[in-house]
Protein backbone atom coordinates (compact mmCIF):
# COMPACT_ATOMS: atom_id res chain seq x y z
CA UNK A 1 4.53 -5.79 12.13
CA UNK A 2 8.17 -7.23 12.92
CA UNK A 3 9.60 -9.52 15.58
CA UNK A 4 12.13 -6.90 17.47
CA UNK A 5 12.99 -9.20 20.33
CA UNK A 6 16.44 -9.79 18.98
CA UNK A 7 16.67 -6.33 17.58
CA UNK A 8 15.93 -5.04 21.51
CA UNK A 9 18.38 -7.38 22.69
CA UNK A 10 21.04 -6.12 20.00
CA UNK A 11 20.88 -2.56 20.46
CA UNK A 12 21.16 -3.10 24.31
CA UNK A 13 24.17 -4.90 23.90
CA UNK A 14 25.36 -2.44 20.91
CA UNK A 15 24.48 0.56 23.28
CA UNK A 16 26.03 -1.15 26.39
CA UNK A 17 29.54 -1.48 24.18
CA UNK A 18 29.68 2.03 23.33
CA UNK A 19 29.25 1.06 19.83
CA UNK A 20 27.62 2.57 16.72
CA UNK A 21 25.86 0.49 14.07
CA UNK A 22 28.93 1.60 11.58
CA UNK A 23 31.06 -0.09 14.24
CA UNK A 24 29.65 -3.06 14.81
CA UNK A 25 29.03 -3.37 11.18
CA UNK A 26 32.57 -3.50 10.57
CA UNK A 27 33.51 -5.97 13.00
CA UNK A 28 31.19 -8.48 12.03
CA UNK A 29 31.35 -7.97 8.47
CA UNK A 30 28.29 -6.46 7.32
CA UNK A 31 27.44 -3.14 6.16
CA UNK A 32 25.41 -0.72 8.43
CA UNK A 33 21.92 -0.64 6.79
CA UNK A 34 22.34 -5.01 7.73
CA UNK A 35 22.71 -4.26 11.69
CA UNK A 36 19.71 -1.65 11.06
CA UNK A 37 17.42 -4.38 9.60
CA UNK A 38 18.61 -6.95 12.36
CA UNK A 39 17.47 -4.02 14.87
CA UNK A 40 14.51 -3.37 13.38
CA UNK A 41 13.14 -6.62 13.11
CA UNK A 42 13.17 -6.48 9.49
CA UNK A 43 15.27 -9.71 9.23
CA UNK A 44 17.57 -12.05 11.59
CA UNK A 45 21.51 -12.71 11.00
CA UNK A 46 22.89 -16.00 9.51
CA UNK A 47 23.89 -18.72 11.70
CA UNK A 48 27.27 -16.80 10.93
CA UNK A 49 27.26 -14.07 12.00
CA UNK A 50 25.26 -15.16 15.31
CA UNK A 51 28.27 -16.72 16.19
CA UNK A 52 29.96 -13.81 15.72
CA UNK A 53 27.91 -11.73 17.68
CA UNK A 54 28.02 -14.01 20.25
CA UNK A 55 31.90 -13.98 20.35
CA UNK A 56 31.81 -10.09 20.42
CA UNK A 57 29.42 -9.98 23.19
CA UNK A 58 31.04 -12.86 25.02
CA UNK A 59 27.37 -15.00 24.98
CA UNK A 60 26.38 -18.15 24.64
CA UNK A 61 25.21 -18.93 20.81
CA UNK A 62 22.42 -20.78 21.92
CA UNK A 63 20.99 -17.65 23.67
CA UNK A 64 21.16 -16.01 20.56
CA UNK A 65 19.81 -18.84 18.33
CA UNK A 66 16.85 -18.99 20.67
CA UNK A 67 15.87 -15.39 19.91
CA UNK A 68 16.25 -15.93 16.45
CA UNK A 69 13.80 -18.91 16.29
CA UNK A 70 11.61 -17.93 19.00
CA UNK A 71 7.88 -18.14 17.79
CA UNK A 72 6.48 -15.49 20.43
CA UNK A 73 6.17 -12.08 18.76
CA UNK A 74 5.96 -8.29 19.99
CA UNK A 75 4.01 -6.81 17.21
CA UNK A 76 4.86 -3.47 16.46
CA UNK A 77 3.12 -1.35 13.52
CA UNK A 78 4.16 1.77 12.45
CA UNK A 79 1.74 4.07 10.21
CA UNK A 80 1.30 7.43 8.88
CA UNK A 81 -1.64 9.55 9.10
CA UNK A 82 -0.93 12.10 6.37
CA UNK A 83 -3.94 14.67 4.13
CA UNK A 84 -4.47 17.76 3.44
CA UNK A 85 -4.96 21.17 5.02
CA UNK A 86 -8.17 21.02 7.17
CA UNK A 87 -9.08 17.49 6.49
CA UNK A 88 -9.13 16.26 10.26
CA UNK A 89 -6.32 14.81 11.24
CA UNK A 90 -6.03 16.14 14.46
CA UNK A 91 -9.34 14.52 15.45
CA UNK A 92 -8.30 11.55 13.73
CA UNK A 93 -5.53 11.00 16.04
CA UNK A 94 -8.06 11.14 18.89
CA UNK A 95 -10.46 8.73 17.11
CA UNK A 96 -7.57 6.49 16.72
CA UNK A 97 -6.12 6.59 20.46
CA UNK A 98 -9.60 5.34 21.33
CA UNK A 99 -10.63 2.95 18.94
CA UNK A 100 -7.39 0.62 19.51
CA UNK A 101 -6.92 1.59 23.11
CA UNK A 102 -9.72 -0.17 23.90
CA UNK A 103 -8.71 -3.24 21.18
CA UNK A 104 -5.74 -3.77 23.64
CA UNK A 105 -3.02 -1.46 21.34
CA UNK A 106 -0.24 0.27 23.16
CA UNK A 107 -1.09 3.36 21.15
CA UNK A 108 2.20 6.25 20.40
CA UNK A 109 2.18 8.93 18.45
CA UNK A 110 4.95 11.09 16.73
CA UNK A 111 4.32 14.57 16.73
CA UNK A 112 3.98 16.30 13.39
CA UNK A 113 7.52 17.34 12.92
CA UNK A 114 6.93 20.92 11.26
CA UNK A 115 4.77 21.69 13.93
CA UNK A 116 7.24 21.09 16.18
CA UNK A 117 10.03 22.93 14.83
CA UNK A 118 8.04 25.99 13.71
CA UNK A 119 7.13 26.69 17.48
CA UNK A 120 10.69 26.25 18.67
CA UNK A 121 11.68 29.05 16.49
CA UNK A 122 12.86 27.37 13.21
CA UNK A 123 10.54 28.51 10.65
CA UNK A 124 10.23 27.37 6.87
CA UNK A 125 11.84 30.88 6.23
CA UNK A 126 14.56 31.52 8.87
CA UNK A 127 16.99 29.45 7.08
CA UNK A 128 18.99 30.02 4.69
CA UNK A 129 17.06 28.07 1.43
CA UNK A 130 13.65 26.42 2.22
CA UNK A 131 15.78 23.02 1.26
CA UNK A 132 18.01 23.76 4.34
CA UNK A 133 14.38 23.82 6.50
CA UNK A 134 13.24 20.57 4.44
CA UNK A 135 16.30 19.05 5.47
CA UNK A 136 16.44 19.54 9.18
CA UNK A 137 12.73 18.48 9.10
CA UNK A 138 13.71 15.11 7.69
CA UNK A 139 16.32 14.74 10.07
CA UNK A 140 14.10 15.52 12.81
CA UNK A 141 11.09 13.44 11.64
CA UNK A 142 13.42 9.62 11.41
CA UNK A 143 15.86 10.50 14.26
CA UNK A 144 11.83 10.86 16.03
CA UNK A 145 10.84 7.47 14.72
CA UNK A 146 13.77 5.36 15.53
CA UNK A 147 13.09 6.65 19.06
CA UNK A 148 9.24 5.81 19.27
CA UNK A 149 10.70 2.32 17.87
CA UNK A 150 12.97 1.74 20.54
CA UNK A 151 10.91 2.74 22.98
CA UNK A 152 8.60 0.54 21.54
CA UNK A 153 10.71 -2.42 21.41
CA UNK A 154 11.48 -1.85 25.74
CA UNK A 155 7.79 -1.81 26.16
CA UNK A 156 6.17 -5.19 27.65
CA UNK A 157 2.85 -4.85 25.63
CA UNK A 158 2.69 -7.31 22.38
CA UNK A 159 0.82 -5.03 20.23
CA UNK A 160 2.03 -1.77 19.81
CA UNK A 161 0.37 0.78 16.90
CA UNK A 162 2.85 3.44 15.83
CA UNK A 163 1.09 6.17 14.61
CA UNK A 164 2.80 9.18 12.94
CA UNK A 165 1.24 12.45 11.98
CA UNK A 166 2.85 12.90 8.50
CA UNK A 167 5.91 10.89 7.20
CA UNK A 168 8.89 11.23 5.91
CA UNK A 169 6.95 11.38 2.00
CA UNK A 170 5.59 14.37 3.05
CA UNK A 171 8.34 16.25 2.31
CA UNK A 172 8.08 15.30 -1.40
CA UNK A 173 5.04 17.60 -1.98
CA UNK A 174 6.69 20.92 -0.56
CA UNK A 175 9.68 20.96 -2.59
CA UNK A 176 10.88 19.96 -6.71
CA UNK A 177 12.30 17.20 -7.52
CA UNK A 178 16.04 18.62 -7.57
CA UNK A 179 15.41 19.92 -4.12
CA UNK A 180 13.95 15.79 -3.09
CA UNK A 181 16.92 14.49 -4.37
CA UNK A 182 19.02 16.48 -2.68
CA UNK A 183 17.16 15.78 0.59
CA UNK A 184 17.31 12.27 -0.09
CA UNK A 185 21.61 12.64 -0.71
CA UNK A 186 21.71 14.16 2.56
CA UNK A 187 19.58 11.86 5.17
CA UNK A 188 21.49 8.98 2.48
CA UNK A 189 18.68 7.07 1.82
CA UNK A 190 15.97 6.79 -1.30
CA UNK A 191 12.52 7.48 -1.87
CA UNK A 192 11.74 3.49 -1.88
CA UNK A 193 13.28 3.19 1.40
CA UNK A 194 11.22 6.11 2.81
CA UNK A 195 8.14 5.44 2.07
CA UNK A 196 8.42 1.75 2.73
CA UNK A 197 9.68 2.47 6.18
CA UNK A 198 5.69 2.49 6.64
CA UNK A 199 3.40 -0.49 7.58
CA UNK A 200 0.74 1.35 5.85
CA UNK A 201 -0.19 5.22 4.86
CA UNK A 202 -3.84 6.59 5.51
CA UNK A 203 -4.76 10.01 3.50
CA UNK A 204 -7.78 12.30 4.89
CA UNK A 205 -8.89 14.37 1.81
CA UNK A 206 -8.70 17.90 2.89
CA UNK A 207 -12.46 19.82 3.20
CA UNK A 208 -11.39 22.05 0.44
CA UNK A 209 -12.76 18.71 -1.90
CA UNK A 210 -15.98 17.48 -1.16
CA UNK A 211 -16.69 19.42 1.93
CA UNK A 212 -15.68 23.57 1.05
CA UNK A 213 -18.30 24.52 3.46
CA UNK A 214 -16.35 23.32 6.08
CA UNK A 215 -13.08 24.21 5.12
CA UNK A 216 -11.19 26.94 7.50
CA UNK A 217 -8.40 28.17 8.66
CA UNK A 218 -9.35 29.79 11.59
CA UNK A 219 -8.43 26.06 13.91
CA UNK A 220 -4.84 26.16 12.94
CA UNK A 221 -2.67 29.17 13.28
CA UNK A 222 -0.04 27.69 10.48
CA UNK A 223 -2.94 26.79 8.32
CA UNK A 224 -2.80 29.86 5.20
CA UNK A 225 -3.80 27.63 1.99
CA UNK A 226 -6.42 29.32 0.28
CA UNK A 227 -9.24 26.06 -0.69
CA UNK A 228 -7.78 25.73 -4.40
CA UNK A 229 -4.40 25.97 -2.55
CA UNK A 230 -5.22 23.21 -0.22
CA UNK A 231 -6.80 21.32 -2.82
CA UNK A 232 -3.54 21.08 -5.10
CA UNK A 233 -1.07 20.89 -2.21
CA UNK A 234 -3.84 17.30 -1.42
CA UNK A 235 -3.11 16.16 -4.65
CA UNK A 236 0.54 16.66 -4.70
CA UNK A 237 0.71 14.16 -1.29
CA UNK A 238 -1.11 11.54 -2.57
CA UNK A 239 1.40 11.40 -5.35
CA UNK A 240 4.17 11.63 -3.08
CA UNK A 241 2.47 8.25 -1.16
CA UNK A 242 1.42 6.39 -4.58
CA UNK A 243 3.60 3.35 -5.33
CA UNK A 244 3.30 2.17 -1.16
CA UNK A 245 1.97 -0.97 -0.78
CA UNK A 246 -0.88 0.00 1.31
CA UNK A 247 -1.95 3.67 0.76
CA UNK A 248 -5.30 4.30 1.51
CA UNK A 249 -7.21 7.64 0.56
CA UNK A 250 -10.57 8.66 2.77
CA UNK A 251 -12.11 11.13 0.87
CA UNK A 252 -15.46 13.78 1.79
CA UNK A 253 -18.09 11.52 0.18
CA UNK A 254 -19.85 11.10 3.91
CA UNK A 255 -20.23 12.81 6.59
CA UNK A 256 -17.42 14.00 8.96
CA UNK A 257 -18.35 11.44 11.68
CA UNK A 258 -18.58 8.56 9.30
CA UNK A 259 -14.86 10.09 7.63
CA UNK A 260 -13.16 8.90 11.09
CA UNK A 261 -15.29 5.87 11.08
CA UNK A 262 -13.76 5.02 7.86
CA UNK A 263 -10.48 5.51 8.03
CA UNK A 264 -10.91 3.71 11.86
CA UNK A 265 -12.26 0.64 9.87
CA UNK A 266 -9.51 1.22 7.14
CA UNK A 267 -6.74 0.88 9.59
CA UNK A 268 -8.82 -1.98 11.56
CA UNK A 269 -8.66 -4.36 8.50
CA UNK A 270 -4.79 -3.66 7.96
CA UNK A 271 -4.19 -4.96 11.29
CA UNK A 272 -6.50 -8.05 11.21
CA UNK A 273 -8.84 -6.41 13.88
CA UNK A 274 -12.86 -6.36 14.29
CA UNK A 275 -14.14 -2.94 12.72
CA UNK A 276 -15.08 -1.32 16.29
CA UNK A 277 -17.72 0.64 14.92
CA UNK A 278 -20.12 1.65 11.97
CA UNK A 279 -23.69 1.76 12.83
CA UNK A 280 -24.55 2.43 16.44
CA UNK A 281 -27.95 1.30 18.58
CA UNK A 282 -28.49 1.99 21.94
CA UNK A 283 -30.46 -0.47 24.52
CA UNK A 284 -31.12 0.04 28.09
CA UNK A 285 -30.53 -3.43 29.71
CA UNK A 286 -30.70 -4.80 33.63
CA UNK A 287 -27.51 -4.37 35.80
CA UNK A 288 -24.89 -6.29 33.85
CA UNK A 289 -22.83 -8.75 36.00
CA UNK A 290 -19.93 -7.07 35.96
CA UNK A 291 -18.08 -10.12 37.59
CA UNK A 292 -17.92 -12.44 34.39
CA UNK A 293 -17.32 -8.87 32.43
CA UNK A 294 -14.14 -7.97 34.29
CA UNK A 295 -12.96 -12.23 33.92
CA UNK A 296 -13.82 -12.24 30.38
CA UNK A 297 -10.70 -12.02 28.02
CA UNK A 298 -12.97 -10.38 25.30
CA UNK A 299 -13.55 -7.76 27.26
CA UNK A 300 -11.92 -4.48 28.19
CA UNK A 301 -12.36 -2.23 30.61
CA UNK A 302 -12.25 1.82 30.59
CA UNK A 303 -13.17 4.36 33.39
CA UNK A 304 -14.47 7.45 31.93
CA UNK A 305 -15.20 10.86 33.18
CA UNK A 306 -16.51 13.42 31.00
CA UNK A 307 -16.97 17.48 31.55
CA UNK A 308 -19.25 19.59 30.06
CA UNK A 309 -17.55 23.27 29.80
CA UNK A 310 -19.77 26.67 29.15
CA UNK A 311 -19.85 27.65 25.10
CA UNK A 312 -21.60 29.46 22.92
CA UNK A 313 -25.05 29.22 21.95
CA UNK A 314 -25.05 26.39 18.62
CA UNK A 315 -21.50 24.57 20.05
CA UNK A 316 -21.30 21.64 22.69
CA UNK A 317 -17.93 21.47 24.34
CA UNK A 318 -16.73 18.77 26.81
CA UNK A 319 -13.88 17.21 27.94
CA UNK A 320 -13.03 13.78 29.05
CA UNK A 321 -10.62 12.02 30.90
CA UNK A 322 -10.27 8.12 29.86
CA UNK A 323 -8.41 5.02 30.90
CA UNK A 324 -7.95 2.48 33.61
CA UNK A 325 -5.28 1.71 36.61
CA UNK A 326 -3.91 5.62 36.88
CA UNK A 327 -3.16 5.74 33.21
CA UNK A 328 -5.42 8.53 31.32
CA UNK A 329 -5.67 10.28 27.95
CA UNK A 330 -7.58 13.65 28.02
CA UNK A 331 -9.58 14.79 25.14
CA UNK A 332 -12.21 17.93 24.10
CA UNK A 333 -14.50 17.47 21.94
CA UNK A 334 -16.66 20.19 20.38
CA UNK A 335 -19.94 20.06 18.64
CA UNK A 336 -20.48 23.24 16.63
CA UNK A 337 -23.68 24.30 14.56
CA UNK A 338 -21.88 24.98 10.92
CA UNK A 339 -25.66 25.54 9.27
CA UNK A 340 -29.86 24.04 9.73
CA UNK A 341 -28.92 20.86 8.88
CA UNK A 342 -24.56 20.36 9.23
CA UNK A 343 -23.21 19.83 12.46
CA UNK A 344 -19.40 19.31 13.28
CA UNK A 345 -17.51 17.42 15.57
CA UNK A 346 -13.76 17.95 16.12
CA UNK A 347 -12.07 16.21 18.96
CA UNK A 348 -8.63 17.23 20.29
CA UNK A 349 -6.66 15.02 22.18
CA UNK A 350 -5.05 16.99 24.94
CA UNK A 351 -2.14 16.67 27.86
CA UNK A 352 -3.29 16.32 31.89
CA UNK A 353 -2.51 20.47 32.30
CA UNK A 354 -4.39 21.21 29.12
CA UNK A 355 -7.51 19.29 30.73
CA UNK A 356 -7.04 20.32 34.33
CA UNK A 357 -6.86 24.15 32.81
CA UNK A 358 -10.45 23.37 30.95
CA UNK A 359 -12.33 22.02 34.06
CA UNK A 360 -11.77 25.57 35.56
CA UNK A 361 -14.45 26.33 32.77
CA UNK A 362 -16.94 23.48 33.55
CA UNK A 363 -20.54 24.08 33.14
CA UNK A 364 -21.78 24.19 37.14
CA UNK A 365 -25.46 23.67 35.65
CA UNK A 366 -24.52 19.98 34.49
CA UNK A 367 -22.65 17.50 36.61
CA UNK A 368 -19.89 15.31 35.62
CA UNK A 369 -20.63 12.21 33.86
CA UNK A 370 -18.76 9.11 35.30
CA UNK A 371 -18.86 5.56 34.20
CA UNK A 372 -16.90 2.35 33.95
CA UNK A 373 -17.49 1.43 30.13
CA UNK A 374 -16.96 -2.16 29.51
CA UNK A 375 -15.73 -2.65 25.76
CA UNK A 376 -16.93 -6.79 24.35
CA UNK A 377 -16.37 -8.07 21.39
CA UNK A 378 -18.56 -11.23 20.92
CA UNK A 379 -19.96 -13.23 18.36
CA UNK A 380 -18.23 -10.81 15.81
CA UNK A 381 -20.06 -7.77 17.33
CA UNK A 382 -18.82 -4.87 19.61
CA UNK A 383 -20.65 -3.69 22.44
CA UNK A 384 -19.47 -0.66 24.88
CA UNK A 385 -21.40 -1.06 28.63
CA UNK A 386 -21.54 1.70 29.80
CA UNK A 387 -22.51 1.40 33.88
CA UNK A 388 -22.62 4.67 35.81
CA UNK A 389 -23.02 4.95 39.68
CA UNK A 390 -26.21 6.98 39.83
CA UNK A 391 -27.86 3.64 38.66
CA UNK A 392 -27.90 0.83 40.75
CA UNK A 393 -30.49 -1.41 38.75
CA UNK A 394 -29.65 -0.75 34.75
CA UNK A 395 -27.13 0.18 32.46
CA UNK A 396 -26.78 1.14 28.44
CA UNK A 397 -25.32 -0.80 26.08
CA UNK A 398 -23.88 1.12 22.45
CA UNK A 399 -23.60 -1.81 19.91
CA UNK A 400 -21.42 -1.07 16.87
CA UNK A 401 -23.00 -2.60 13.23
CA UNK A 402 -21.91 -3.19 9.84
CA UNK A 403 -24.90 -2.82 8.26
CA UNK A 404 -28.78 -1.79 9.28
CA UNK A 405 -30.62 -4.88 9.03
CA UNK A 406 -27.75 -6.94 10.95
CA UNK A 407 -29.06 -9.74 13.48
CA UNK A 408 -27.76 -8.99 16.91
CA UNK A 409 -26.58 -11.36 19.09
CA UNK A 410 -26.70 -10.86 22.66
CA UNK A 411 -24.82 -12.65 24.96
CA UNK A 412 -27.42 -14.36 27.53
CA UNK A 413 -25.54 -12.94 30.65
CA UNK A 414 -27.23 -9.20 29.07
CA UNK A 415 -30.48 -8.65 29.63
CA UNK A 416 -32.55 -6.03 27.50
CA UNK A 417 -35.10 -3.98 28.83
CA UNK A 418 -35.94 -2.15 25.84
CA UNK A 419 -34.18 -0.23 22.39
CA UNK A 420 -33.23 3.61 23.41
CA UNK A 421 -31.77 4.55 19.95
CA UNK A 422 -33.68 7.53 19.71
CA UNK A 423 -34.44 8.31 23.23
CA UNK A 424 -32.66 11.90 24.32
CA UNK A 425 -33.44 11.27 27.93
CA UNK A 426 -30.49 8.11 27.83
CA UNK A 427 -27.80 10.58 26.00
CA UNK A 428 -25.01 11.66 28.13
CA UNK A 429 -25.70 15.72 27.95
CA UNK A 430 -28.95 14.78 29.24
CA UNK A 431 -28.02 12.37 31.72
CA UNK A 432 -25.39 15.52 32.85
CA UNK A 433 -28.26 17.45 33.45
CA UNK A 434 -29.04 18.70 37.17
């Protein structure tokens, strides 16, 4: 959470130059890991050497001074979402993308890096020492961050939510500690540095603790861990992350659903934000006025469509398409039967071809659910209106709880017809129905 408006401006005028941070490191004086903090945002030149920047890039000092002092923040977090095999990250990322989405996050995500190179070709085996693989991957995985962070830094948005599946750490618990330290000689860096790169660290337990029934390896091609495998190989990255100053671990002691609640609450209090969700009732209320919903600044709002495709007898699968003003994330989320009383949900966040290719599969005996979904926070609660345009006189409103007996608030401009918590008729599948 660092100021990088005079780290943007730097590297612009660094980039502009032709200039490496080495170089411009040795003309001002400093050594190159001091022009990477200034660009960074994690800390501002002396008076000093503002000057001398300001000679090199023939400006005026006060321009420069300006930036320095100026108050007004872009606040940019970067995190890792790390666990082990099978423990839900992939859903997690999706759980994520909404939650702060709708808290007014720019939301980006780096790409889990041995994912990426295994299905361009370079395998954990096709070079010539698994080091040589762990090396290229580390390469890979910062080169990939201090892109996301520049990109980040020419966005206009003032909060920004990095979020990284796996980090650099990572690497730690696939290798020994000979073969880390060479790593570590060869990116030139240490294992402080690394893992304090991070804002904060959040580790899903994998399924193979707490949860074996669930645990499979049939949702991930690269996935081979046996569950005493991926239990060990879960342990072994939590040490790598221990010693960071905010490592949190979200183990199997609830249910899946209330997992991603969790660890969306976990990374809510890091950033100072309302926890967007935790016990859920559902009301049916009048039509809202959606005139002082749309002007309120507490208030966010979200057009939704959602498909239901065909599946097998025991699953639910659907896809939906989510956002406001042309710009959309996709998603699929399938509920699957794993015994009487277990059910699953994994959500998978996907890209506009991946969803345009499911809707060829839609379910032609329910119709597509739209809705504008208008996301408050008020008097410390968090409701999600949802109005759809088959209704002209009501809506439903989901509001989010901490706890069961809380007193709700509403805000006098909703009006309640009645509680629908346990009503089927008001759930979307049945609402999809023809």
């Amino acid at each position: 959470m660092n100021d990088y408006r005079f780290g943007n401006l730097l590297t612009e005028l660094r980039t502009k130059a032709n200039m490496s941070q080495n170089d411009l490191a040795d003309m001002i004086g400093v050594t190159n890991k001091a022009v990477s903090k200034w660009e960074n945002g994690k800390a501002k030149p002396s008076t000093d050497n503002i000057r001398k920047l300001a000679d090199l890039f023939h400006l005026p000092v006060e321009k420069l001074l300006s930036l320095k002092s100026d108050k007004k923040k872009q606040e940019i977090t970067k995190v890792v979402i790390t666990g082990g095999p099978c423990a839900g990250k992939t859903t997690a990322m999706s759980w994520v993308q909404n939650a702060f989405a709708e808290l007014g996050y720019k939301v980006l995500f780096v790409p889990e890096t041995a994912t990426e190179l295994d299905q361009g070709g370079i395998k954990y085996n096709s070079c010539e020492s698994p080091v040589s693989f762990q090396k290229c991957l580390l390469k890979l995985q910062l080169e990939k961050e201090k892109v996301y962070e520049m990109a980040a830094r020419m966005m206009p948005d003032e909060k920004i939510l990095i979020v990284c599946d796996r980090g650099a750490l990572d690497n730690k618990a696939y290798m020994s500690e000979l073969d880390f330290l060479s790593c570590l000689s060869f990116i030139d860096s240490n294992e402080v540095e690394l893992r304090d790169n991070y804002d904060a660290v959040f580790h899903l337990v994998t399924a193979a603790k707490g949860a074996e029934d669930c645990y499979t390896t049939a949702n991930n091609a690269a996935r081979r861990e046996t569950p005493a495998q991926a239990a060990a190989l879960d342990d072994k990255l939590i040490s790598a992350w221990t010693g960071h100053p905010h490592l949190r671990v979200i183990d199997n002691s609830t249910s899946f659903e209330n997992k991603m609640k969790r660890l969306i609450a976990e990374i809510s209090a890091f950033l100072g934000e309302p926890e967007p969700f935790e016990i859920e009732r559902k009301f049916l209320i009048e039509y809202p006025d959606t005139v002082w919903l749309e002007s309120n600044p507490s208030c966010q709002r979200v057009e939704i469509i959602q498909t239901y495709l065909k599946s097998a007898e025991g699953e639910e699968v659907r896809v939906r398409q989510r956002g406001y003003n042309g710009n959309f994330i996709y998603c699929k989320t399938t509920k699957k039967n794993v015994s009487k009383v277990k059910r699953v949900e994994i959500e998978k966040r996907l890209s506009e071809k991946e969803y345009l290719e499911l809707l060829m599969n839609a379910d032609t005996a329910r119709r597509q659910i739209r809705k504008t979904r208008y996301c408050l926070t008020y008097d410390g609660q968090y409701f999600e209106i949802d109005v759809y345009p088959f209704w002209d006189d009501k809506a439903i409103v989901e509001l989010e709880l901490n706890s069961e007996d809380q007193q709700i608030h509403f805000p006098k401009q909703l009006k309640v017809i009645r509680e629908v918590t346990e009503d089927d008729a008001y759930k979307n599948a049945n609402l999809a129905k023809i």
